[in-house]
PDB file of N, CA and C in Angstrom:
ATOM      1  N   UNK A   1      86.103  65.874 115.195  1.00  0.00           N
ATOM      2  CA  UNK A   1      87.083  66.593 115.972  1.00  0.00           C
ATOM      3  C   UNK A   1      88.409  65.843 115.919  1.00  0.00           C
ATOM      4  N   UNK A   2      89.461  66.534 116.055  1.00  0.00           N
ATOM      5  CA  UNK A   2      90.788  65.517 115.373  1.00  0.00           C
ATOM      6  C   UNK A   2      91.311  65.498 116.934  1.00  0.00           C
ATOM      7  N   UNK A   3      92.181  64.635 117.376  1.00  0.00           N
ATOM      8  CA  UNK A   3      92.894  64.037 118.185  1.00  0.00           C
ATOM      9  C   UNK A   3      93.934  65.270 118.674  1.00  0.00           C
ATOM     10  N   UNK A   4      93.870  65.928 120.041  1.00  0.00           N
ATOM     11  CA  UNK A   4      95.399  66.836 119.734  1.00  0.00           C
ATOM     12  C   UNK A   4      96.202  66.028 120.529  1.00  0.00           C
ATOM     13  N   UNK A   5      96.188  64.954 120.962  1.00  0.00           N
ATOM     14  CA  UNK A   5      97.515  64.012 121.830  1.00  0.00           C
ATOM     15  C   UNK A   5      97.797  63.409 120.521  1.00  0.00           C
ATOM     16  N   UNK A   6      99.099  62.975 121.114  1.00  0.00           N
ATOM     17  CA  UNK A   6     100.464  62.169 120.262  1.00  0.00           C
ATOM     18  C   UNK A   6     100.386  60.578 121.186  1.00  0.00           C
ATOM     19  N   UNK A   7      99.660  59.858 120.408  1.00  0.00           N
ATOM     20  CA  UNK A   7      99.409  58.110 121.184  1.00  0.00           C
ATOM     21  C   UNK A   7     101.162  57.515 120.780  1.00  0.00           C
ATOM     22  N   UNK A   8     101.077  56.753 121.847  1.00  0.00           N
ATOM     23  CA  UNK A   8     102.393  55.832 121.552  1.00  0.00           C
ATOM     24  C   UNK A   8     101.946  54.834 121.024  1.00  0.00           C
ATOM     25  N   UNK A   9     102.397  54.502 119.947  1.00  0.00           N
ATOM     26  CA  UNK A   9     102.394  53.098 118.864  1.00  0.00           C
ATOM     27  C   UNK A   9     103.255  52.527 118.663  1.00  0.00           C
ATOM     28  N   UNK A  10     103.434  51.383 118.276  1.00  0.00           N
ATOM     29  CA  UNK A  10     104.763  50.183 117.780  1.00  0.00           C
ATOM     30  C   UNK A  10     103.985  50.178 116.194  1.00  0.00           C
ATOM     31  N   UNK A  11     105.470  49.299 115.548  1.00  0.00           N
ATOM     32  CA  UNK A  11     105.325  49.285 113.947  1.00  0.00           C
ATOM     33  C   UNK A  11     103.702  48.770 113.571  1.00  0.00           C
ATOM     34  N   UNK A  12     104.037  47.674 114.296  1.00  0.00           N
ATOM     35  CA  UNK A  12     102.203  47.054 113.866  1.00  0.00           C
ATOM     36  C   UNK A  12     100.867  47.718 114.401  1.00  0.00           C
ATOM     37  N   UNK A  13     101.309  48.874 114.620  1.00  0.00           N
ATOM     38  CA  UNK A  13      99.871  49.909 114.392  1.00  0.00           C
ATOM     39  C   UNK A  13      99.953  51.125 113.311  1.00  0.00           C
ATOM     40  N   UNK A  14     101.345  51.239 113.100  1.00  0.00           N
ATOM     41  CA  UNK A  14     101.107  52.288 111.835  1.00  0.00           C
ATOM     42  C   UNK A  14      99.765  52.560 110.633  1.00  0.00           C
ATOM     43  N   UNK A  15      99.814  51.438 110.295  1.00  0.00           N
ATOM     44  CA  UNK A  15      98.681  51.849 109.350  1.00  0.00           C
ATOM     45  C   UNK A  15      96.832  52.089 110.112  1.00  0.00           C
ATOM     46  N   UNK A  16      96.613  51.856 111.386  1.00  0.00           N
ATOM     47  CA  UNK A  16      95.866  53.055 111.721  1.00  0.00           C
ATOM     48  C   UNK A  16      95.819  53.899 112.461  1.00  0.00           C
ATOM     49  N   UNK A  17      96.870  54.515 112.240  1.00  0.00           N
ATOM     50  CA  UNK A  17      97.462  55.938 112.693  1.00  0.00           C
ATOM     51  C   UNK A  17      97.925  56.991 111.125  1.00  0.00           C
ATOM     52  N   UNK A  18      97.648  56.632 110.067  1.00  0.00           N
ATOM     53  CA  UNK A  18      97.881  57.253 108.905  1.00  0.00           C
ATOM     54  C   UNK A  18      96.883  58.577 109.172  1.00  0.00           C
ATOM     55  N   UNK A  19      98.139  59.612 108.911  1.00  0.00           N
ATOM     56  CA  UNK A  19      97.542  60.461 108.780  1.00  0.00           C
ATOM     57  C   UNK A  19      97.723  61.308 110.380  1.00  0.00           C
ATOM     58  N   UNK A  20      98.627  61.527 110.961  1.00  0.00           N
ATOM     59  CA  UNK A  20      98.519  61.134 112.287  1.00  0.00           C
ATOM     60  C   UNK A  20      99.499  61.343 113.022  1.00  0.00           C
ATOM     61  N   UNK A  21     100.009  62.258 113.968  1.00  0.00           N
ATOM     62  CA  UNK A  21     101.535  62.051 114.633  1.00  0.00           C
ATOM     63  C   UNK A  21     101.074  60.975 116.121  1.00  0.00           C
ATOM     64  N   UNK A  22     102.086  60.352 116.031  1.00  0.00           N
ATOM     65  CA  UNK A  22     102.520  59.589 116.773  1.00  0.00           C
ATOM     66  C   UNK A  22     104.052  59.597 118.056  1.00  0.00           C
ATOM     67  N   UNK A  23     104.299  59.032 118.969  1.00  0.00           N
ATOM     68  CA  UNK A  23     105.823  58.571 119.378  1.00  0.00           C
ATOM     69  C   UNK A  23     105.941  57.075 119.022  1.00  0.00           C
ATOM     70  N   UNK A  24     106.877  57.179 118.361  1.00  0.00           N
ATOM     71  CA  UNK A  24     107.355  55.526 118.905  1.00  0.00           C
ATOM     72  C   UNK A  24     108.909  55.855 119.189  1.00  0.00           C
ATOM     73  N   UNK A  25     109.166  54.494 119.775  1.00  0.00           N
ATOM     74  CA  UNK A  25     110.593  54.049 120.945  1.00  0.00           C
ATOM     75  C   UNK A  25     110.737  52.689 120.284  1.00  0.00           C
ATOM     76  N   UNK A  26     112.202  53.042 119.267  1.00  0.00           N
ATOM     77  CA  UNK A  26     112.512  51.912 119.125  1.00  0.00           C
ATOM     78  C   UNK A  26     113.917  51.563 118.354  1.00  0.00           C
ATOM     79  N   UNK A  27     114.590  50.464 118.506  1.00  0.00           N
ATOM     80  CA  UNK A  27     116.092  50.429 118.006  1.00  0.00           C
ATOM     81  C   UNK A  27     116.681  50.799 116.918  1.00  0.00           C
ATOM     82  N   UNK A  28     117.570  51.890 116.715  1.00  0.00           N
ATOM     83  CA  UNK A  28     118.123  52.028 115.450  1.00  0.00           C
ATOM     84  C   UNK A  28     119.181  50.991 114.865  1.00  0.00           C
ATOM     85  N   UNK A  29     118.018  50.104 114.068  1.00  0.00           N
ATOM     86  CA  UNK A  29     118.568  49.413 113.157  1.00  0.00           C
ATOM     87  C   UNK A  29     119.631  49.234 111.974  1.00  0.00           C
ATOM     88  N   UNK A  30     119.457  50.768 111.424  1.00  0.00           N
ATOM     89  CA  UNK A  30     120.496  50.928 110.093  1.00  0.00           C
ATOM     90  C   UNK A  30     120.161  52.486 109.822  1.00  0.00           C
ATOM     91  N   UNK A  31     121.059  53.185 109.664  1.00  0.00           N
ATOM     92  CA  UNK A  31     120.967  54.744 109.158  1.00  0.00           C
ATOM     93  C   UNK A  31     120.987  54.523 107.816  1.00  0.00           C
ATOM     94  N   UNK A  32     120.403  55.288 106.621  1.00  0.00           N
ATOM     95  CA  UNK A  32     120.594  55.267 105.289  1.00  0.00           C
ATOM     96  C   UNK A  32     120.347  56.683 104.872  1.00  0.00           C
ATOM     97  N   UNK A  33     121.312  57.733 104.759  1.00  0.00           N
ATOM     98  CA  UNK A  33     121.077  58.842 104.172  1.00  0.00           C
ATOM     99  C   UNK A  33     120.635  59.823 105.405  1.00  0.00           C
ATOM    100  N   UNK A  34     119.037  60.277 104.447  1.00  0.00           N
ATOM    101  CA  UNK A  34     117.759  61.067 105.607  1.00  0.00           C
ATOM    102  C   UNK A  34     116.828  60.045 106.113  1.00  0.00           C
ATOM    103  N   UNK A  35     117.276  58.952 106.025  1.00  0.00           N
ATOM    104  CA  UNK A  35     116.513  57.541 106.853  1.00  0.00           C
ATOM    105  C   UNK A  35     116.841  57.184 107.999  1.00  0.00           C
ATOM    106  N   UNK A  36     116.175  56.728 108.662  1.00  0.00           N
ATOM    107  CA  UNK A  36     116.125  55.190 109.455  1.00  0.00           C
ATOM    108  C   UNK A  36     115.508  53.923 109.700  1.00  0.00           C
ATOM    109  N   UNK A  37     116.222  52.984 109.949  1.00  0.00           N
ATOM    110  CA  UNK A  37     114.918  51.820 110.040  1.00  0.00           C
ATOM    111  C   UNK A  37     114.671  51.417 111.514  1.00  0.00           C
ATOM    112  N   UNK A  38     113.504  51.506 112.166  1.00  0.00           N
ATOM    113  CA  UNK A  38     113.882  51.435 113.323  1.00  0.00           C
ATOM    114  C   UNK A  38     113.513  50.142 113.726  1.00  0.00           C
ATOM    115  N   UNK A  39     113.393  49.006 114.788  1.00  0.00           N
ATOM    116  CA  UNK A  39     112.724  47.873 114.987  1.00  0.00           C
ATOM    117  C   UNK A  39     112.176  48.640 116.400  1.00  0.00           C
ATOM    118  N   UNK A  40     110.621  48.744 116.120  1.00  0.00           N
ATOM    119  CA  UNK A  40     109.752  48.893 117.050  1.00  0.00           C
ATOM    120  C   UNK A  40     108.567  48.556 117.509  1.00  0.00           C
ATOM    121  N   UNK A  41     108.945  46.499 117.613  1.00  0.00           N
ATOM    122  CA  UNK A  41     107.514  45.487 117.835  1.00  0.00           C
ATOM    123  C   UNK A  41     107.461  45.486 116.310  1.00  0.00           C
ATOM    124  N   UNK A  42     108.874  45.419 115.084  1.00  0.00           N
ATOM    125  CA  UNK A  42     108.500  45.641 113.853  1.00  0.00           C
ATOM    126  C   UNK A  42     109.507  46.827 112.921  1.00  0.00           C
ATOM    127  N   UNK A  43     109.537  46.885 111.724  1.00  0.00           N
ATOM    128  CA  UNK A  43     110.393  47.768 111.612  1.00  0.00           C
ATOM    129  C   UNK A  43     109.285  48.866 111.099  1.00  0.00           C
ATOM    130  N   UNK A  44     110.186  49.992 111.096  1.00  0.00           N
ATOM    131  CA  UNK A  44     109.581  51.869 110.875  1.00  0.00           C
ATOM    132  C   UNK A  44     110.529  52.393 110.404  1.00  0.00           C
ATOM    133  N   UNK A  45     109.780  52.678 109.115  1.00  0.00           N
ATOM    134  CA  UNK A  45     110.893  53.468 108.272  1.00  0.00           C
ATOM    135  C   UNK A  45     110.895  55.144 108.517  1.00  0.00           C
ATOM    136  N   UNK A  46     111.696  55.581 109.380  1.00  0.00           N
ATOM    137  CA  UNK A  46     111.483  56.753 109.609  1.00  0.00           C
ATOM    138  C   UNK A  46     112.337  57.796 108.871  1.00  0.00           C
ATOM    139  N   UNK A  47     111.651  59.226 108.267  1.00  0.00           N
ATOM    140  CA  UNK A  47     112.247  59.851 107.560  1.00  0.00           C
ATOM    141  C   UNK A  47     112.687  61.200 108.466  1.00  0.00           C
ATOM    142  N   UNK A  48     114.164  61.147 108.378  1.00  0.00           N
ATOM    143  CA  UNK A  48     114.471  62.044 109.141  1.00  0.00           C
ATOM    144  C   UNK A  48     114.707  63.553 109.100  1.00  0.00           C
ATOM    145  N   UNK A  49     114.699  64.384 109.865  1.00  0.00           N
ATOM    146  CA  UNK A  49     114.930  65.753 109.702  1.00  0.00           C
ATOM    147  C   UNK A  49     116.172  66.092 109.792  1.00  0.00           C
ATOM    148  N   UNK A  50     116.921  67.363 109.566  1.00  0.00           N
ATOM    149  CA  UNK A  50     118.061  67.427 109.504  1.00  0.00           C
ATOM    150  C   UNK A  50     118.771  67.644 110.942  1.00  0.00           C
ATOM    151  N   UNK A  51     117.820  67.761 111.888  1.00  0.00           N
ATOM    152  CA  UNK A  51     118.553  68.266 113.626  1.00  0.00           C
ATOM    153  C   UNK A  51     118.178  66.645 114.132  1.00  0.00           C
ATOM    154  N   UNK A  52     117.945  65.500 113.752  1.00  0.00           N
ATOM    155  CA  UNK A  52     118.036  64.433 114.227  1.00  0.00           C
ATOM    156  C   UNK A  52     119.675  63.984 114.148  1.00  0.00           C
ATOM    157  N   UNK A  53     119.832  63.238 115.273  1.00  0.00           N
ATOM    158  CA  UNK A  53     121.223  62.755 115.497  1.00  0.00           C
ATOM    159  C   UNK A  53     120.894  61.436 116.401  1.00  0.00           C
ATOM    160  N   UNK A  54     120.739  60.638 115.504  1.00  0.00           N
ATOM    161  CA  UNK A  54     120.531  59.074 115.798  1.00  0.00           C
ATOM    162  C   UNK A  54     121.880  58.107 115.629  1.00  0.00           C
ATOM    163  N   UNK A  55     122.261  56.816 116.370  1.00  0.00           N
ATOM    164  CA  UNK A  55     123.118  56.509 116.547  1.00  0.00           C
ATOM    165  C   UNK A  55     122.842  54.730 116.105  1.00  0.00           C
ATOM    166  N   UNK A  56     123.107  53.945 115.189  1.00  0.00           N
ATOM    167  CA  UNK A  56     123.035  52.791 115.238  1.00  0.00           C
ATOM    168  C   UNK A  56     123.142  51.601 115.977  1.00  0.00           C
ATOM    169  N   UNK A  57     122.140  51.039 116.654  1.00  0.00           N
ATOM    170  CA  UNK A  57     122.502  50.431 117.950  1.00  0.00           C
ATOM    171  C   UNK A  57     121.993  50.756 119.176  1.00  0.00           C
ATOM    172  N   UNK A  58     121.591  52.140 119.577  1.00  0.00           N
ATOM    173  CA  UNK A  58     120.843  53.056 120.299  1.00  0.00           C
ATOM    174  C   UNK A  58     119.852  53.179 120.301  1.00  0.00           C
ATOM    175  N   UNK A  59     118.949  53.096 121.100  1.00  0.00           N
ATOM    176  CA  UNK A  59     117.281  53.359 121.249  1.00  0.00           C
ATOM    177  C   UNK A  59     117.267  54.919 120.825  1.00  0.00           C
ATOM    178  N   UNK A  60     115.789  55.169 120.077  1.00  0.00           N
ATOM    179  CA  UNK A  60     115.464  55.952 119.802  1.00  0.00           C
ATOM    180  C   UNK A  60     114.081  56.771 120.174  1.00  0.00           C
ATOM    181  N   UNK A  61     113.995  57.905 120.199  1.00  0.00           N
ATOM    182  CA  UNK A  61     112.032  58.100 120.498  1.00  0.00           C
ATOM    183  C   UNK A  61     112.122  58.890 119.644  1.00  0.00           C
ATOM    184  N   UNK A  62     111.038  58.831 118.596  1.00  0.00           N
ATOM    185  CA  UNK A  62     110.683  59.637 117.575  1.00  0.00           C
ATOM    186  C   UNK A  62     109.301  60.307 117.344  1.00  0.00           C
ATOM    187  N   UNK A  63     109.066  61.525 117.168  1.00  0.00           N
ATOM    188  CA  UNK A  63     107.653  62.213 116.897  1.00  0.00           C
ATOM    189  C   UNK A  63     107.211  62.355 115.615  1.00  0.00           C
ATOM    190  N   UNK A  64     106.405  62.085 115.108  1.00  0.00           N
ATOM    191  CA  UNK A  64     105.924  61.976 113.410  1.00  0.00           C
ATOM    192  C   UNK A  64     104.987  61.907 113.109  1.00  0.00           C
ATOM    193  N   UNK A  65     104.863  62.138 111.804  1.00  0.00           N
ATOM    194  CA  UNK A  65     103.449  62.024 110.982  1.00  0.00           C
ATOM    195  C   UNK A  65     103.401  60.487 110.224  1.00  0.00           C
ATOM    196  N   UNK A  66     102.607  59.731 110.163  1.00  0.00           N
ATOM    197  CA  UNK A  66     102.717  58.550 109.713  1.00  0.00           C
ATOM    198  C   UNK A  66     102.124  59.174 108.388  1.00  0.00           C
ATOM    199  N   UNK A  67     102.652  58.508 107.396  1.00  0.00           N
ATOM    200  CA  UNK A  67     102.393  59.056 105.976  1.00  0.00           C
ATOM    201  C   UNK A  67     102.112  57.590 105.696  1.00  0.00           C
ATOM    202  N   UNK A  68     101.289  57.633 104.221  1.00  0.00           N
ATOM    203  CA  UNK A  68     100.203  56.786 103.596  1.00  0.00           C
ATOM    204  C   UNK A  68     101.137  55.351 103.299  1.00  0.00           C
ATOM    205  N   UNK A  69     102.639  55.405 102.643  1.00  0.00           N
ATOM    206  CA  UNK A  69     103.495  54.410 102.912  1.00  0.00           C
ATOM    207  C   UNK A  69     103.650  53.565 104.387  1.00  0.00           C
ATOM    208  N   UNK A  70     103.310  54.180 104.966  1.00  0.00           N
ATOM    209  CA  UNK A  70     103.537  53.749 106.380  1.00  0.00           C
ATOM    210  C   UNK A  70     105.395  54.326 106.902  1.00  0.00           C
ATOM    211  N   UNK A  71     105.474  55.006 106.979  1.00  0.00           N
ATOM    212  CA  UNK A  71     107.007  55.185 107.027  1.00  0.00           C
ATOM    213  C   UNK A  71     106.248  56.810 107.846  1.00  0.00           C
ATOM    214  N   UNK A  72     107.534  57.311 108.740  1.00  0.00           N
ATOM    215  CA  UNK A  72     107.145  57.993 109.855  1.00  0.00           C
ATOM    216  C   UNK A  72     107.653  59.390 109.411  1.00  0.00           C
ATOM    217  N   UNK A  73     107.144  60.289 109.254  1.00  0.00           N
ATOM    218  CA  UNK A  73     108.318  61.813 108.684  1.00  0.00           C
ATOM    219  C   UNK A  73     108.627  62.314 110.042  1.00  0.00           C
ATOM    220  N   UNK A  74     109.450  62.241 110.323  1.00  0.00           N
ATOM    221  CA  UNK A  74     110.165  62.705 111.905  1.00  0.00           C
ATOM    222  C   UNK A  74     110.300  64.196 112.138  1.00  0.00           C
ATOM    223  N   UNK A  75     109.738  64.820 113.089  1.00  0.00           N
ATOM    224  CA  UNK A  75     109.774  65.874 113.759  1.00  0.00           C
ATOM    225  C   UNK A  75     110.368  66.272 114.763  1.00  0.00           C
ATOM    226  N   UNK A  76     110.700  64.852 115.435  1.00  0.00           N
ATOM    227  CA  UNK A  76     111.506  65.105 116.409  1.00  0.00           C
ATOM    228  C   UNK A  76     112.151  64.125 116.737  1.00  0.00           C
ATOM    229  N   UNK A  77     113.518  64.072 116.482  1.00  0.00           N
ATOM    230  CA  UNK A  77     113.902  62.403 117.254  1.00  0.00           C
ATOM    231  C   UNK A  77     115.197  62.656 118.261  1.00  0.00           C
ATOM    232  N   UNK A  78     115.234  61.650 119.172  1.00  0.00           N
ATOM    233  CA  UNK A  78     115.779  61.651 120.330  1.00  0.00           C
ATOM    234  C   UNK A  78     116.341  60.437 120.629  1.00  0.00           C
ATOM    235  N   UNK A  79     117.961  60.596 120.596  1.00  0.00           N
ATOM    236  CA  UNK A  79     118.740  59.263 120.834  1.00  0.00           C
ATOM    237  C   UNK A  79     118.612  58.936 122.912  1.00  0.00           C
ATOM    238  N   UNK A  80     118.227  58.103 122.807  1.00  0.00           N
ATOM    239  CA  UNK A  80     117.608  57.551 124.031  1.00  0.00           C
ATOM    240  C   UNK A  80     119.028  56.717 124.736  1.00  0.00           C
ATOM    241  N   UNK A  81     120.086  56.170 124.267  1.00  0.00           N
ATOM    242  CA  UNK A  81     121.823  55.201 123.977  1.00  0.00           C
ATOM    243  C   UNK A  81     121.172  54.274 124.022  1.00  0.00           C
ATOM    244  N   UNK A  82     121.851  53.138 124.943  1.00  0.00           N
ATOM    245  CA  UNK A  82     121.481  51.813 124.766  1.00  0.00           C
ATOM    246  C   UNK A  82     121.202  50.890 126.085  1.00  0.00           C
ATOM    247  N   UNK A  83     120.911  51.590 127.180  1.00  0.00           N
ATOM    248  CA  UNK A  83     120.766  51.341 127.904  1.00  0.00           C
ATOM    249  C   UNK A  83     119.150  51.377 128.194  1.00  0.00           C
ATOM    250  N   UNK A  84     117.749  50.886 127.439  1.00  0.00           N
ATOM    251  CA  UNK A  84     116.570  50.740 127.237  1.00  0.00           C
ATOM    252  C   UNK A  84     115.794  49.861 127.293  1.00  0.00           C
ATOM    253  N   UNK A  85     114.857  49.822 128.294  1.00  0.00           N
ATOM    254  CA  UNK A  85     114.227  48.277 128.011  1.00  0.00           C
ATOM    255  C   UNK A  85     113.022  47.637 127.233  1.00  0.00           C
ATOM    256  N   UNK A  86     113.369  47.502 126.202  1.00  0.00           N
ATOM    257  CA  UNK A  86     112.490  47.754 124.941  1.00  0.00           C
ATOM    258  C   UNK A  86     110.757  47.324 125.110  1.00  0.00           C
ATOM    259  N   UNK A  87     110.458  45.831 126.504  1.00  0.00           N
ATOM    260  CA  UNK A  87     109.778  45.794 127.015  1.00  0.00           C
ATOM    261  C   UNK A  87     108.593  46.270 128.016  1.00  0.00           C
ATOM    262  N   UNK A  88     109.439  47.195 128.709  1.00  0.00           N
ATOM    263  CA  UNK A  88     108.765  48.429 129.272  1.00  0.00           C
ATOM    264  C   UNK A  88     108.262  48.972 128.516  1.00  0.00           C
ATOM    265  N   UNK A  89     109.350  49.819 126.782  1.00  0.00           N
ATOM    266  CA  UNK A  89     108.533  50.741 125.931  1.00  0.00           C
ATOM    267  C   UNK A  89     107.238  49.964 125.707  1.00  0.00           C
ATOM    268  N   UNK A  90     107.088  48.796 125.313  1.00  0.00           N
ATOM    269  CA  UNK A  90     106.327  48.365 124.358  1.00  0.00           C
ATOM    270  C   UNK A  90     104.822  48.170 125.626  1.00  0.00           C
ATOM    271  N   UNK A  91     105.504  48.087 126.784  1.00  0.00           N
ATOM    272  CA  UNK A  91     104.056  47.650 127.992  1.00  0.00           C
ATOM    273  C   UNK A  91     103.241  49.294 127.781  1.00  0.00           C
ATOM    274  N   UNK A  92     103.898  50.243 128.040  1.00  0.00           N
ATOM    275  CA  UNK A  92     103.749  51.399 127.906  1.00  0.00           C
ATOM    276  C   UNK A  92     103.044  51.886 126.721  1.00  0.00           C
ATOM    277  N   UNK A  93     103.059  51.129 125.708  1.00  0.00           N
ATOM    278  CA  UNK A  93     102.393  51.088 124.117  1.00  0.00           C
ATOM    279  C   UNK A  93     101.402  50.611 124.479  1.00  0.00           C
ATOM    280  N   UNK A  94     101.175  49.182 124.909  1.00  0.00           N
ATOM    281  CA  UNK A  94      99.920  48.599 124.978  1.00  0.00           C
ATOM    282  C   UNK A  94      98.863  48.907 126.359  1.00  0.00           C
ATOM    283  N   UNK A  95      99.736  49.586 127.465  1.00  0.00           N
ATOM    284  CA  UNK A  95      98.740  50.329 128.211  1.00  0.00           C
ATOM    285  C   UNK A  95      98.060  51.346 127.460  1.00  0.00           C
ATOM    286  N   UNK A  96      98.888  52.057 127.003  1.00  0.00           N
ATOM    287  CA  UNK A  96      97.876  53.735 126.363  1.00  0.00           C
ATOM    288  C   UNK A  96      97.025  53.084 125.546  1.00  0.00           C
ATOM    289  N   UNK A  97      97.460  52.125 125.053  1.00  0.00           N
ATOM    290  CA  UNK A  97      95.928  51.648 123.586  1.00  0.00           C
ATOM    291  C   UNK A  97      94.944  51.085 124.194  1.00  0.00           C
ATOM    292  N   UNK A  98      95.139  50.457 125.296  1.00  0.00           N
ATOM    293  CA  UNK A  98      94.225  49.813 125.875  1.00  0.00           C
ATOM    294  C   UNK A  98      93.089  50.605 126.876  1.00  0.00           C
ATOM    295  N   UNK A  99      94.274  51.596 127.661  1.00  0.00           N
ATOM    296  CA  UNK A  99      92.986  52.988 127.996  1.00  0.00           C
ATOM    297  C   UNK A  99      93.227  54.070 127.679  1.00  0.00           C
ATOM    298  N   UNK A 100      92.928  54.179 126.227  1.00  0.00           N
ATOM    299  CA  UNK A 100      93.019  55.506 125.421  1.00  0.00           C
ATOM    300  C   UNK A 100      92.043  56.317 125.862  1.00  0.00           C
ATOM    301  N   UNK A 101      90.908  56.452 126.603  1.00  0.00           N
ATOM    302  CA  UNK A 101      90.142  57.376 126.789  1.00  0.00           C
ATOM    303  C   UNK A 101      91.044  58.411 128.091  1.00  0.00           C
ATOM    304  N   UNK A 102      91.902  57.743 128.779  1.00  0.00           N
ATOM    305  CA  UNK A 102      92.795  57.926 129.552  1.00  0.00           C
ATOM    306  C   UNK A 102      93.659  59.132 128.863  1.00  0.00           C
ATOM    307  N   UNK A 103      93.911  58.949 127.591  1.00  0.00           N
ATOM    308  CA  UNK A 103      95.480  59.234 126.876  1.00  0.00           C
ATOM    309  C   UNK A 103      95.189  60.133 126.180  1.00  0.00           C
ATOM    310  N   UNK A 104      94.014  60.053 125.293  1.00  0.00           N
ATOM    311  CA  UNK A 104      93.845  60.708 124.138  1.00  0.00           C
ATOM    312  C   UNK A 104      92.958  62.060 124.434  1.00  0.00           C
ATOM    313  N   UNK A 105      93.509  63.030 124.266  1.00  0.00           N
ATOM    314  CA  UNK A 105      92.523  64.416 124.427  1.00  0.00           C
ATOM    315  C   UNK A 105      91.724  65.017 123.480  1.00  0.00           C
ATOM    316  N   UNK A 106      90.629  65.258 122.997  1.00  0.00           N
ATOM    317  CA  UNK A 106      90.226  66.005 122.212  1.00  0.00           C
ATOM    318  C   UNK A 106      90.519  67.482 122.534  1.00  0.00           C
ATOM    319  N   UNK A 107      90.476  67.992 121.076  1.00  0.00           N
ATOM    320  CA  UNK A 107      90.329  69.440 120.918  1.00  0.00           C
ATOM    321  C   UNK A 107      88.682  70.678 121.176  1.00  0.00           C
ATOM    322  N   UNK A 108      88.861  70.727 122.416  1.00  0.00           N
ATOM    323  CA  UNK A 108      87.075  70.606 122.776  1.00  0.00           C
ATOM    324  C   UNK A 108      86.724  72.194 122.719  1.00  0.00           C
ATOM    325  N   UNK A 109      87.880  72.977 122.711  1.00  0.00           N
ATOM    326  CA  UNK A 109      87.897  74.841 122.627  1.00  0.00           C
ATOM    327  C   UNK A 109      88.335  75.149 121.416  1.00  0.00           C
ATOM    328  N   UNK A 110      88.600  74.465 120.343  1.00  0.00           N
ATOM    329  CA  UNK A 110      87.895  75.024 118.727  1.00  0.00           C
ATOM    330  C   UNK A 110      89.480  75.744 118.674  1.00  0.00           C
ATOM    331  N   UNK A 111      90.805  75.530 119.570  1.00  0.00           N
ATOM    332  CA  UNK A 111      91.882  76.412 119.257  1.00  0.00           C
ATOM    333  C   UNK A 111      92.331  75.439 119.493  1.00  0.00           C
ATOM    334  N   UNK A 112      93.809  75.157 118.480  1.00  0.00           N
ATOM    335  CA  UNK A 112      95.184  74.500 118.354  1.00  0.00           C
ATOM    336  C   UNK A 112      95.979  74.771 119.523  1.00  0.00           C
TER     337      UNK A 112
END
């Protein structure tokens, strides 16, 4: 049965979340093109969509599919400014992982 919640992760869980949407919350490091790099407990190369409007310097929250590179295809991203406390995000990361039975919902009625 596949997962229908979106877990919050930092960079150093990407690779087991492949395959997988996720949020992460984390600093926009450098814009490049349809990129970003974000530092989140790590950097995330996130690939952006065209209605993203991210700001260098600015916290970010992003929704995605973690693809097999490890780099995030963005579905949804959200300039958060800079007023963020990157510590909170990250307590908030390691609560949900820690009681994921809490967080994580299965799909238990066979409908999306």
């Amino acid at each position: 049965m596949d997962s229908v919640s979106t877990p919050r992760i930092s960079a150093n869980m990407l690779d087991a979340y492949v395959g997988q949407n996720v949020i992460i919350v984390g600093k926009v490091m450098q814009l490049r093109g349809d990129s970003a790099l974000l530092d989140a407990n790590g950097q995330v190369n996130a690939i952006l969509n065209l209605e993203s409007h991210l700001m260098a310097g600015n916290a970010a929250q992003i929704i995605g599919k973690v693809l097999e590179d490890l780099s995030v295809k963005v579905y949804n991203a959200k300039d958060l400014g800079s007023n963020v406390d990157y510590q909170v995000a990250q307590s908030v990361v390691d609560i949900t992982q820690q009681y994921k039975h809490l967080f994580v919902f299965e799909n238990t009625s066979g409908m999306n």
